[in-house]
Protein backbone atom coordinates (compact mmCIF):
# COMPACT_ATOMS: atom_id res chain seq x y z
CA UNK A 1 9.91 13.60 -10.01
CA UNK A 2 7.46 13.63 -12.81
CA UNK A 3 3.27 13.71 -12.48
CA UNK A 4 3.13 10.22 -13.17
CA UNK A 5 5.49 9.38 -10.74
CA UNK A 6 3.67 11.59 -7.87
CA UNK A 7 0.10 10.22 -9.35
CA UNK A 8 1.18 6.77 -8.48
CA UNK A 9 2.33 7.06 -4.97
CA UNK A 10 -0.31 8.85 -3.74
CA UNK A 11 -2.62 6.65 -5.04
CA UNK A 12 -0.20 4.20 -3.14
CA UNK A 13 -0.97 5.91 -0.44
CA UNK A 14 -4.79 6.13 -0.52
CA UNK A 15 -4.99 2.46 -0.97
CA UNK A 16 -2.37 1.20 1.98
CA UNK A 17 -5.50 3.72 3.34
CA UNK A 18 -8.04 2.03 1.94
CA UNK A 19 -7.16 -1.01 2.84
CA UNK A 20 -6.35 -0.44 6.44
CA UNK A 21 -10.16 0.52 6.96
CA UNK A 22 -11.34 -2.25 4.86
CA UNK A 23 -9.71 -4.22 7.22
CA UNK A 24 -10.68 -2.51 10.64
CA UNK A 25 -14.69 -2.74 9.28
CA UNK A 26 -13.96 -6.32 9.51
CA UNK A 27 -15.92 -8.57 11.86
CA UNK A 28 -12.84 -10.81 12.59
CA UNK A 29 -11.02 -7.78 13.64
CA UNK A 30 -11.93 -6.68 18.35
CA UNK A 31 -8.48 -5.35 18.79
CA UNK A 32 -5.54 -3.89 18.09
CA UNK A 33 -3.35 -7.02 17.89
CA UNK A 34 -6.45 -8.46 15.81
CA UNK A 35 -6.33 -5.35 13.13
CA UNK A 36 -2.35 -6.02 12.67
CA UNK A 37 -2.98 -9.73 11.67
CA UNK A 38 -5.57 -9.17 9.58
CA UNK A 39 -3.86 -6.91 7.65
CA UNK A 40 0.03 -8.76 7.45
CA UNK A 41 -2.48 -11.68 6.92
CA UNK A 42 -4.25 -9.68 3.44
CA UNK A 43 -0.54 -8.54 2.44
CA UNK A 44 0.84 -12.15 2.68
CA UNK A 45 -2.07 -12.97 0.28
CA UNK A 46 -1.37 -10.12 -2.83
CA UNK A 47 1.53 -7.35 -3.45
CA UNK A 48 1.58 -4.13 -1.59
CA UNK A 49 0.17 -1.15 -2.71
CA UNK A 50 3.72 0.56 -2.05
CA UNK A 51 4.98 -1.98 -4.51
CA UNK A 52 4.23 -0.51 -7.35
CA UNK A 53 4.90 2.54 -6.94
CA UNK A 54 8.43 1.74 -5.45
CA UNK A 55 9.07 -0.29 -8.30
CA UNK A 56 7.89 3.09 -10.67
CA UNK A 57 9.89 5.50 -8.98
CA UNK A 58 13.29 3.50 -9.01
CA UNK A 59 12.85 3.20 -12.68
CA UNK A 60 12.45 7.15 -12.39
CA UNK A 61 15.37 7.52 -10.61
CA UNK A 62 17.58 5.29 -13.00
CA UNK A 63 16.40 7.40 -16.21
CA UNK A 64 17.97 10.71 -14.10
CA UNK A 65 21.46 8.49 -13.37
């Protein structure tokens, strides 16, 4: 696995983070059950953080096949 590769998912990582307490400072957000909506609700809306770096490492993985 190259540097890049690693760089990208754990900044992957950090933002599927990120966004998880973004979401739980919310004001819509008194439980739980709330937290978990908001957040499928903000993934339905844009791409995953994980996507791009799943999309980067099985083009990493093809160069070594």
């Amino acid at each position: 696995m190259s540097d890049e590769c690693w760089t990208i998912i754990v900044t992957a990582k950090n933002a599927t983070i990120q966004m998880i307490r973004k979401a739980n400072m919310s004001e819509r957000v008194d439980s739980a059950d709330k937290l978990r909506e908001v957040i499928l609700s903000d993934l339905m809306e844009k791409a995953t953080p994980s996507s791009a770096a799943l999309s980067f490492l099985k083009n990493e993985v093809k160069e070594f096949l």
